[in-house]
Protein backbone atom coordinates (compact mmCIF):
# COMPACT_ATOMS: atom_id res chain seq x y z
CA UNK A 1 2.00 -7.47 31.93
CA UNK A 2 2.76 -8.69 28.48
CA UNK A 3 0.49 -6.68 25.61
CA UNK A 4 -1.23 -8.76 23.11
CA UNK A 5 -0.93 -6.15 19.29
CA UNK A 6 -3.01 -7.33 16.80
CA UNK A 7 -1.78 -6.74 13.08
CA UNK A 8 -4.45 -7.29 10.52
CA UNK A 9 -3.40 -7.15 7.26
CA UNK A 10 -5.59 -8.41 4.08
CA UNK A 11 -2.81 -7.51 0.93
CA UNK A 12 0.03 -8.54 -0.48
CA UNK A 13 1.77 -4.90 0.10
CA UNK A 14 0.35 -3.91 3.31
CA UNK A 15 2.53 -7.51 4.64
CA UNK A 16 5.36 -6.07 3.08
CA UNK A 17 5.08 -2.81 5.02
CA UNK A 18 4.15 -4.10 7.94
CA UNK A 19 7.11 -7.13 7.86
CA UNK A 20 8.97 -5.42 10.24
CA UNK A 21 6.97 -3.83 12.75
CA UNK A 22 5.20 -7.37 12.69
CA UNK A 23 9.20 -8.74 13.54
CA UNK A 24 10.02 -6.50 16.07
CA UNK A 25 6.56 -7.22 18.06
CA UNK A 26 7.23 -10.88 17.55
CA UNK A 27 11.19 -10.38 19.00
CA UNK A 28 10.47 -8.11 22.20
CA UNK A 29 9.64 -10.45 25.35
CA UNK A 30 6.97 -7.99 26.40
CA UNK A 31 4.71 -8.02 23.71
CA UNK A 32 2.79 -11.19 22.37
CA UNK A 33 2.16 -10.70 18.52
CA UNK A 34 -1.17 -11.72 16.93
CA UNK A 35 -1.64 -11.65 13.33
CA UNK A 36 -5.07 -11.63 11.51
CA UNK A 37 -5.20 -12.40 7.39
CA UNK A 38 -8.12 -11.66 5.75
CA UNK A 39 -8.45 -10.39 1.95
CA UNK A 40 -6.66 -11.41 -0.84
CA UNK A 41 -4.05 -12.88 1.07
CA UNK A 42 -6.68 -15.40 1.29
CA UNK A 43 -7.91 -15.91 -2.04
CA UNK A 44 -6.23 -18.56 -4.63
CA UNK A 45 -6.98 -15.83 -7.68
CA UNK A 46 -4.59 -13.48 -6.07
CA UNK A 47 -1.94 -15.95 -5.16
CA UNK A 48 -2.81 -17.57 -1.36
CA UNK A 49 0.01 -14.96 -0.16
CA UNK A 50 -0.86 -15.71 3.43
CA UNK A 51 1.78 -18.54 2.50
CA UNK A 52 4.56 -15.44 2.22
CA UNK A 53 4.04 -14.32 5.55
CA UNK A 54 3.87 -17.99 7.26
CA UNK A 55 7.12 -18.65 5.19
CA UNK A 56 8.41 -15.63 6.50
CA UNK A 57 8.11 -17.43 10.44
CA UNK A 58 5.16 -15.99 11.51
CA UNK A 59 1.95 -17.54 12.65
CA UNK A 60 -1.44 -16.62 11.68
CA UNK A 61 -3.76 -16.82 14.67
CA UNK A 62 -6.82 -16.32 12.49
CA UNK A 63 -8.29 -15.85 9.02
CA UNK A 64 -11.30 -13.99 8.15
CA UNK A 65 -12.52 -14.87 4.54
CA UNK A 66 -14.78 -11.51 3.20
CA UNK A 67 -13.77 -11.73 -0.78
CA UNK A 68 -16.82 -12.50 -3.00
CA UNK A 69 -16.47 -13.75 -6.41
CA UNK A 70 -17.67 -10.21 -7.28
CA UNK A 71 -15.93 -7.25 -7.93
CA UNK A 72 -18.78 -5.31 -8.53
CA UNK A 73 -19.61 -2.12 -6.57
CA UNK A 74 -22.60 -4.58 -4.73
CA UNK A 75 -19.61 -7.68 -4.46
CA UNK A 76 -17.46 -5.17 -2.25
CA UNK A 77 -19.79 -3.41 -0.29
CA UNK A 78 -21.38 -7.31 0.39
CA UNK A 79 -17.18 -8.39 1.40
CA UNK A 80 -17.20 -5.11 3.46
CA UNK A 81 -20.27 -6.81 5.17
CA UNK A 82 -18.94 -10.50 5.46
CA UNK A 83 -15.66 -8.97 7.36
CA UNK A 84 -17.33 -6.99 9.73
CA UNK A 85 -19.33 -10.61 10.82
CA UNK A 86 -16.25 -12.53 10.79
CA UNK A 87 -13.59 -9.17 12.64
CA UNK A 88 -16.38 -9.64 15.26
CA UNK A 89 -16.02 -13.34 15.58
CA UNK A 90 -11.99 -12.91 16.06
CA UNK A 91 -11.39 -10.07 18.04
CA UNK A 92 -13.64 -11.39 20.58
CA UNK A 93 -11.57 -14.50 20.47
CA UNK A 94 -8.09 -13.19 20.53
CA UNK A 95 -9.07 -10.01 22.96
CA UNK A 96 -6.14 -7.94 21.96
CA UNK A 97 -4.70 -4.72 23.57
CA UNK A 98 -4.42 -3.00 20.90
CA UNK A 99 -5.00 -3.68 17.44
CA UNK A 100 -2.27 -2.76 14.15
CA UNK A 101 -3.60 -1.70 10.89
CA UNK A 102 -2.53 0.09 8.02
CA UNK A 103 -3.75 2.26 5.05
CA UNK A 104 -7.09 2.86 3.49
CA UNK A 105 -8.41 -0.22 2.08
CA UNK A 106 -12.44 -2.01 2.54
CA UNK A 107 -10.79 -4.90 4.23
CA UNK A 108 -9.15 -2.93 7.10
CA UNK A 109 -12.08 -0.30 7.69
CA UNK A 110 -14.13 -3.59 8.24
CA UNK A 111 -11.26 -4.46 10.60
CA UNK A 112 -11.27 -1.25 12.67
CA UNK A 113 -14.89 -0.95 12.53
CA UNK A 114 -15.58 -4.09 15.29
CA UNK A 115 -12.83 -2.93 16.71
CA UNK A 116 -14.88 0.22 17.45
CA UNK A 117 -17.89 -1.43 18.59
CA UNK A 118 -15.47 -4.33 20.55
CA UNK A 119 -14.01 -0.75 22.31
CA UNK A 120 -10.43 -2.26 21.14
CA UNK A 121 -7.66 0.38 20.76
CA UNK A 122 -6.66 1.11 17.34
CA UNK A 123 -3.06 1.44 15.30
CA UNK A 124 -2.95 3.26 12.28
CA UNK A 125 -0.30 3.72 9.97
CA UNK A 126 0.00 5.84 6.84
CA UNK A 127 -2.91 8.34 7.62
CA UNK A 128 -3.62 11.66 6.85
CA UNK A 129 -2.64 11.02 2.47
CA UNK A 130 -4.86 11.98 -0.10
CA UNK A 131 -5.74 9.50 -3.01
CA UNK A 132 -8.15 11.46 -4.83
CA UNK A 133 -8.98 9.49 -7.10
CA UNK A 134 -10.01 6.25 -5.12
CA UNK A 135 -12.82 5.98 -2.61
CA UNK A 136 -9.54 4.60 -0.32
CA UNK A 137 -9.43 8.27 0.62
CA UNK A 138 -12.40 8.54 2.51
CA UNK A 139 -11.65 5.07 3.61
CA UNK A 140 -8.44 6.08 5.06
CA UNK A 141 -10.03 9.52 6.62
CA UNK A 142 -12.36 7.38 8.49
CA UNK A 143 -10.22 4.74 9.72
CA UNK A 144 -8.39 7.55 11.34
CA UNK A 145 -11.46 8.86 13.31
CA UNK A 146 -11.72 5.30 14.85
CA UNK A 147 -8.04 4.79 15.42
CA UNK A 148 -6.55 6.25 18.68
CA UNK A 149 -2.60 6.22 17.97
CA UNK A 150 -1.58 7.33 14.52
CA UNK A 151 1.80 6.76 12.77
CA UNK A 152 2.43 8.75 9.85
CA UNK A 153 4.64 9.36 6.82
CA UNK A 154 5.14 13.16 6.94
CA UNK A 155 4.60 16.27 8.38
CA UNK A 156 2.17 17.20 6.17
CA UNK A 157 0.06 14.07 7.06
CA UNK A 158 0.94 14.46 10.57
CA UNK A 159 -1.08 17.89 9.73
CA UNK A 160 -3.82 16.52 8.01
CA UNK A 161 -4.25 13.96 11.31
CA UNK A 162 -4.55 16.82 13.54
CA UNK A 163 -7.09 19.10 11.17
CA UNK A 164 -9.51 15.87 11.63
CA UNK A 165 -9.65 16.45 15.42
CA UNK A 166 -6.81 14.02 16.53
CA UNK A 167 -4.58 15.18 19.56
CA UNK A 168 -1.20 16.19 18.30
CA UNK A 169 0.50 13.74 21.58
CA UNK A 170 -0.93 10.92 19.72
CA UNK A 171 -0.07 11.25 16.25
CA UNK A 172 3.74 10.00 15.50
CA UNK A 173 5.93 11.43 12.70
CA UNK A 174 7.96 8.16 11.95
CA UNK A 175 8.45 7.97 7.95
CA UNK A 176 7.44 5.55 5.00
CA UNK A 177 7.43 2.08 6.22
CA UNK A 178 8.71 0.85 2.58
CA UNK A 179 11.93 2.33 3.20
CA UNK A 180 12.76 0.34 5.82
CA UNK A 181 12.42 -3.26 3.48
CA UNK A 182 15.00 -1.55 1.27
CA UNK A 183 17.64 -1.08 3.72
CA UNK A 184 17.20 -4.45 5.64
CA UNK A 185 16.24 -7.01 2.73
CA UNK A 186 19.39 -8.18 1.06
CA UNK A 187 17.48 -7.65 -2.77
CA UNK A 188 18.78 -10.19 -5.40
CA UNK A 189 21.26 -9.99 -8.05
CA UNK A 190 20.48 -9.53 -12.03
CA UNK A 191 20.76 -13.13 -12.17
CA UNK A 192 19.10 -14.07 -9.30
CA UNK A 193 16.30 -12.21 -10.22
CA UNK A 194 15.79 -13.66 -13.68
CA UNK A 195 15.96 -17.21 -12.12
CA UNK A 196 13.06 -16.24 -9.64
CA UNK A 197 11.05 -14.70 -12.45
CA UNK A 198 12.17 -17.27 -15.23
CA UNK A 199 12.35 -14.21 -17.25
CA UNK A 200 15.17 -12.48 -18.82
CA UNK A 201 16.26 -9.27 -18.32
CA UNK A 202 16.42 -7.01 -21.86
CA UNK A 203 18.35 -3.88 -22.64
CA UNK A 204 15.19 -1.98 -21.09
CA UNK A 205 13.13 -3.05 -18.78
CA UNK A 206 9.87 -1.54 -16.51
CA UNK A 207 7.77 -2.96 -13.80
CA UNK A 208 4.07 -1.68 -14.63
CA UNK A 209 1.22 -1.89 -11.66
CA UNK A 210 -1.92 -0.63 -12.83
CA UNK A 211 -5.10 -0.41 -9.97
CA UNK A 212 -8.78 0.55 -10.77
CA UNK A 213 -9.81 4.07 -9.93
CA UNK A 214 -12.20 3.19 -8.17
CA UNK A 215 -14.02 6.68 -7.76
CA UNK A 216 -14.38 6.65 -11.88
CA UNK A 217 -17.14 5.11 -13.54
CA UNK A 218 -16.44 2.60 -16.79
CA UNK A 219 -13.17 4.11 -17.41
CA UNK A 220 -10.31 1.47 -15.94
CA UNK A 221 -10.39 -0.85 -19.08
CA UNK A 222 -9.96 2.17 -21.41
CA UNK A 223 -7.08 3.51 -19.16
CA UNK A 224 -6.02 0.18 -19.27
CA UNK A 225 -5.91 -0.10 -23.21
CA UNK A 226 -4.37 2.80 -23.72
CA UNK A 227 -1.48 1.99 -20.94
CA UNK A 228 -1.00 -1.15 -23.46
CA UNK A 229 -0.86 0.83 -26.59
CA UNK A 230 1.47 2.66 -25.42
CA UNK A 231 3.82 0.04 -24.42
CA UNK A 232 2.98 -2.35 -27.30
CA UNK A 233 5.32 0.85 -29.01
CA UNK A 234 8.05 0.57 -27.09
CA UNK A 235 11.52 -1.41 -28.54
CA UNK A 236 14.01 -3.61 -26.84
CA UNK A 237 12.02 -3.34 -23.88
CA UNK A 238 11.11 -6.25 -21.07
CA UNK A 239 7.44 -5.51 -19.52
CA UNK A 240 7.19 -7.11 -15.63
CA UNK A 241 3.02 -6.18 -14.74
CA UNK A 242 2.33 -7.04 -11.32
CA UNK A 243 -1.41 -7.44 -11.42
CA UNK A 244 -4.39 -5.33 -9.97
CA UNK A 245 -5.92 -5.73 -6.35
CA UNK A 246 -9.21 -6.66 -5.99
CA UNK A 247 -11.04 -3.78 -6.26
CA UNK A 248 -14.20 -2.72 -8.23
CA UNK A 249 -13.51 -3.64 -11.77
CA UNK A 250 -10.09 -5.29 -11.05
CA UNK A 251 -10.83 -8.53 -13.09
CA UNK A 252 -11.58 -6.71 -16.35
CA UNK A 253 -7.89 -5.36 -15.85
CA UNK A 254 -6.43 -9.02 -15.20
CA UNK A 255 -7.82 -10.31 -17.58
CA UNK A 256 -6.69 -7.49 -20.23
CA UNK A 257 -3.46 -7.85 -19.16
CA UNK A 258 -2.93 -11.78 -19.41
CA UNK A 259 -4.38 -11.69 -23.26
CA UNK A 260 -1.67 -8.73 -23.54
CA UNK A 261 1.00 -11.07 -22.26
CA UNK A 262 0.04 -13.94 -24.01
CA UNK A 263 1.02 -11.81 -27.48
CA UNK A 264 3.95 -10.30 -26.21
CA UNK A 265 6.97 -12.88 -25.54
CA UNK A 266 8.60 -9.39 -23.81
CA UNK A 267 6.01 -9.11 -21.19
CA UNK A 268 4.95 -10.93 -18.23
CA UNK A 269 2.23 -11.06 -15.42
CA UNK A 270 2.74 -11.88 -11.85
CA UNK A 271 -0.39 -12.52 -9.21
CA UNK A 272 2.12 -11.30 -6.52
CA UNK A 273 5.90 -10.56 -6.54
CA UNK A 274 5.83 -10.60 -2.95
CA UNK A 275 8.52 -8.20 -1.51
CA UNK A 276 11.83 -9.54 -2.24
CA UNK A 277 11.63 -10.24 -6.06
CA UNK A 278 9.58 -6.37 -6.22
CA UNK A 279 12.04 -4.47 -4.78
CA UNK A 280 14.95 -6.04 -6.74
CA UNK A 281 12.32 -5.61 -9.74
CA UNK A 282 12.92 -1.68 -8.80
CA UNK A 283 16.69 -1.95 -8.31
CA UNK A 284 16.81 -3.20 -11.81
CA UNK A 285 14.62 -1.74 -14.60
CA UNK A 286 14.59 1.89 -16.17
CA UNK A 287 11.24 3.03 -14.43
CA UNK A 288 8.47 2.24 -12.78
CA UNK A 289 4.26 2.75 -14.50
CA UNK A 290 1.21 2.45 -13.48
CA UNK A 291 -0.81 4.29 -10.23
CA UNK A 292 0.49 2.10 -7.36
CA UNK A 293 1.69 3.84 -4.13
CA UNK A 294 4.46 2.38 -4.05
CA UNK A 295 6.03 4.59 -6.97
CA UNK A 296 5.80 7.77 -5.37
CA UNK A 297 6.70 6.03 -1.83
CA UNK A 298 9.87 3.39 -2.44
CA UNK A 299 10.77 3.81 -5.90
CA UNK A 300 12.50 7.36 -5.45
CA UNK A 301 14.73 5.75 -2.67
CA UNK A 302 16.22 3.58 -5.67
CA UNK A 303 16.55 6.92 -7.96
CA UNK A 304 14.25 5.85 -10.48
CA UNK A 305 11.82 7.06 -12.12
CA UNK A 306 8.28 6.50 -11.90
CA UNK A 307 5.50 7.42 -14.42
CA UNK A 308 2.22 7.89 -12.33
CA UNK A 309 -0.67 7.64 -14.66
CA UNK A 310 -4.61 9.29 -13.59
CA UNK A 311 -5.33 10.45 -10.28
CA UNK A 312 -5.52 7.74 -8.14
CA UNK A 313 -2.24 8.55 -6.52
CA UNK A 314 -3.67 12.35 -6.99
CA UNK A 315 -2.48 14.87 -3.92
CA UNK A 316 0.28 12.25 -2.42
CA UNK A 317 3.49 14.10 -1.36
CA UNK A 318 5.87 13.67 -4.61
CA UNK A 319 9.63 13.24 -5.19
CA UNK A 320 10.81 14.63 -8.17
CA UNK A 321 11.60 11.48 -10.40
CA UNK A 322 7.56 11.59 -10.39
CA UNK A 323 6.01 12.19 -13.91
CA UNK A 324 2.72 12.54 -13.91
CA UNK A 325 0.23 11.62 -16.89
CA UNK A 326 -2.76 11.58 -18.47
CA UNK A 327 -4.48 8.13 -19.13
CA UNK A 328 -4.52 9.02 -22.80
CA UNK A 329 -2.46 6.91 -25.21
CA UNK A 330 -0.88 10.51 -26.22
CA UNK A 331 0.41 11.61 -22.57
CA UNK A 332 1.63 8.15 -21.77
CA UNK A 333 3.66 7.85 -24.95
CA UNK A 334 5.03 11.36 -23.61
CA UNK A 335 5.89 10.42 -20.36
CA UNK A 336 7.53 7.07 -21.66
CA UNK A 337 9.43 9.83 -23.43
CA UNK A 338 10.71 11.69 -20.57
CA UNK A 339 11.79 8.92 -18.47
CA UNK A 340 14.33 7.64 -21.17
CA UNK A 341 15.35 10.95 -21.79
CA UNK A 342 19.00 12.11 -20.88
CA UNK A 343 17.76 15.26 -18.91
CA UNK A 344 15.48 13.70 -16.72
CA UNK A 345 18.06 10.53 -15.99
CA UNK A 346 20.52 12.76 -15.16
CA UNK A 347 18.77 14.46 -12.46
CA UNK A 348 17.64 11.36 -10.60
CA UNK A 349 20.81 10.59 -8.71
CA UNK A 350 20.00 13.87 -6.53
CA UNK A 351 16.82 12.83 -5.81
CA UNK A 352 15.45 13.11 -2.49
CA UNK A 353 12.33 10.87 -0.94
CA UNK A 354 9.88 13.12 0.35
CA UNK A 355 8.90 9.96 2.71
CA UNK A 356 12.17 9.46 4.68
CA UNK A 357 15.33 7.20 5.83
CA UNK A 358 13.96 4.55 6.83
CA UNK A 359 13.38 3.75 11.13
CA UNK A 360 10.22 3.76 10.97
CA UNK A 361 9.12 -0.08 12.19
CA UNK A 362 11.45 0.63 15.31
CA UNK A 363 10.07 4.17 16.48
CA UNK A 364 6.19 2.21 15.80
CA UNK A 365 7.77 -0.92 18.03
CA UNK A 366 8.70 1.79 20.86
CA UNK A 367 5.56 3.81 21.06
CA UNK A 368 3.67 0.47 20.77
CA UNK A 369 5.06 -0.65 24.23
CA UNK A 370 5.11 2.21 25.68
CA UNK A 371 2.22 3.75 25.04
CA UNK A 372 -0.86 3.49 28.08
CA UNK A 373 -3.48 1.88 25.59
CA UNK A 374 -5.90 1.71 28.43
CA UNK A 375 -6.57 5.11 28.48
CA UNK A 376 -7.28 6.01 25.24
CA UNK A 377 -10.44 4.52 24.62
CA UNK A 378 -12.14 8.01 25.06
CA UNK A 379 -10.96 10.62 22.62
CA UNK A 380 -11.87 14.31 22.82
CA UNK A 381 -11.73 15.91 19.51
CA UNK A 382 -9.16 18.49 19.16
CA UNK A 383 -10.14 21.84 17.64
CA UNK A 384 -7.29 24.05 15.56
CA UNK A 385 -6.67 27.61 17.18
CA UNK A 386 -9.19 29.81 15.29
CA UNK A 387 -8.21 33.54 14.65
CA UNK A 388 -11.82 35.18 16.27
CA UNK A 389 -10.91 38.52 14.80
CA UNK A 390 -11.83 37.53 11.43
CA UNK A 391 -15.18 38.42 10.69
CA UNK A 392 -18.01 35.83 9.96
């Protein structure tokens, strides 16, 4: 019998990391592929970029629109409300076997949360990680309790799936899914890349993403400013900002950073790079700034450096070529420092990616159709071996 999988995805970088799992489902005669876009991909603010994965030959069986105008703590927890409604109305129409999701954010524990009630069987990739500083962590903890198959990026997460009462025969070690977009996407030459930006290339260059954290109160436009200041400093140097998500207090940050490029003829913003042009944005520039997953996830598998600023990102598995920072104007100018500096460039060739080779898509693909997804509706909760001689 064929088996319908679900993949719900609702950013811009969750598509790119779920490309090719969502390719391999699509290519294997047993499995039907259904694909639900919800989220930003939707919204014309943050670039319609459910066009990227329709002009990448795949076809969207539904959308669920849950964005408010609001990114206010009450604007996301009343999108958090609007997705559950409209998850509801889908699921029950498409009737999957199982359903795909990935990560930690409000979109996708919407998602998973009618699949709960709907009793569909649940995906998850990239559990068990610790973002301290974003309420994505809890997110992402509670996804996993409603997900029945769990694909992660390390042992240590495969760990971390397990100490939350999830039997060790269904949670798969299989890597970072980013790696595998490196090794199969054919990135773009210097010159390529400047003619899909119209924007040239300087003697120094850095690709800056900078997200909300959202467990901080009235602090992401001062971290913002004083990312700025910081590289308002900076000589000979070509600024590419990919801009925030939509998160609590993500608009302040947009708009902060458009008035910043508007000044700077070395800087420039982009709604969404979508994968291609990112990934050659890596292959290219000196470093990498800001608190996005993706530079302590991809960016080491190019040997480059990545400045990780706050604690969004806090208690992720690092690589080495990860400098971590202070918001502060003073520890950003000092990690700015480091990157350029001879010692720390000359160590980044040995670098080693805490997150893997690459495979993972294909071992996901194989458990996927393999797996009995009828059974596993019913979970028992797995308790860790105690040691009863210690006394209480």
């Amino acid at each position: 019998m064929n088996r319908k999988i679900c993949v719900i995805t609702g950013t811009r970088a969750e598509y790119g990391l779920l490309r090719w799992v969502m390719q391999g489902i699509k290519d294997d005669p047993e499995l039907t592929l259904q694909i639900i876009a919800t989220g930003m991909h939707l919204s014309p603010e943050f670039g319609l970029t459910y066009q990227a994965i329709e002009q990448d030959g795949f076809q969207i069986d539904r959308k669920v629109e849950m964005l408010t105008s609001s990114d206010t703590p009450a604007g996301i927890a009343k999108s958090m409300g609007l997705g559950l409604i409209g998850f509801a109305d889908v699921l029950a129409q498409l009737q999957p076997d199982i359903i795909v999701v990935l990560g930690d954010r409000f979109e996708i524990f919407a998602a998973v949360s009618a699949a709960l009630v709907a009793r569909i069987p649940v995906a998850h990739l990239h559990g068990g990680e610790t973002t301290e500083g974003a309420f994505d962590e809890a997110l992402r903890h509670s996804i996993t309790k409603m997900s029945h198959l769990h694909f992660v990026a390390a042992e240590e997460y495969r760990q971390r799936v397990i100490q939350l009462g999830e039997h060790p025969e269904r949670v798969f070690l299989v890597g970072g899914l980013g790696i595998d977009n490196i090794l199969r996407l054919e990135l773009l030459s210097r010159t390529e890349l400047e003619q899909a930006l119209d924007f040239k290339l300087g003697p120094k260059n850095l690709l800056i993403t900078f997200h909300p954290v959202t467990l901080e109160t009235t602090t992401a436009a001062d971290q913002m400013q004083a990312l700025l200041l910081a590289l308002e400093e900076l000589e000979d140097t070509q600024l590419i900002f990919t801009l925030p998500n939509a998160d609590t207090n993500g608009r302040s940050l947009i708009k902060m950073i458009e008035q910043f490029t508007v000044k700077h003829s070395n800087a420039r913003a982009y709604t969404s790079l979508g994968q291609l042009r990112y990934l050659s944005c890596i292959a290219y520039v000196n470093g990498v700034v800001g608190n996005s997953s993706s530079g302590l996830i991809e960016v080491p598998s190019f040997n480059k450096g990545t400045i990780n600023i706050g604690d969004r990102q806090r208690g992720r598995l690092q690589a080495e070529s990860i400098i971590n920072c202070e918001p502060t104007l003073s520890s950003i100018r000092a990690a700015l420092k480091k990157l350029y500096s001879i010692e720390f460039q000359a160590k980044l060739s040995s670098v080693s990616n805490p997150y893997g080779n690459g495979g993972a898509s294909d071992k996901i693909i194989d458990i996927l159709k393999q797996f009995k997804v009828n059974e596993i509706i019913k979970k028992k909760f797995h308790d860790l071996p105690t040691n009863k001689s210690i006394a209480h």
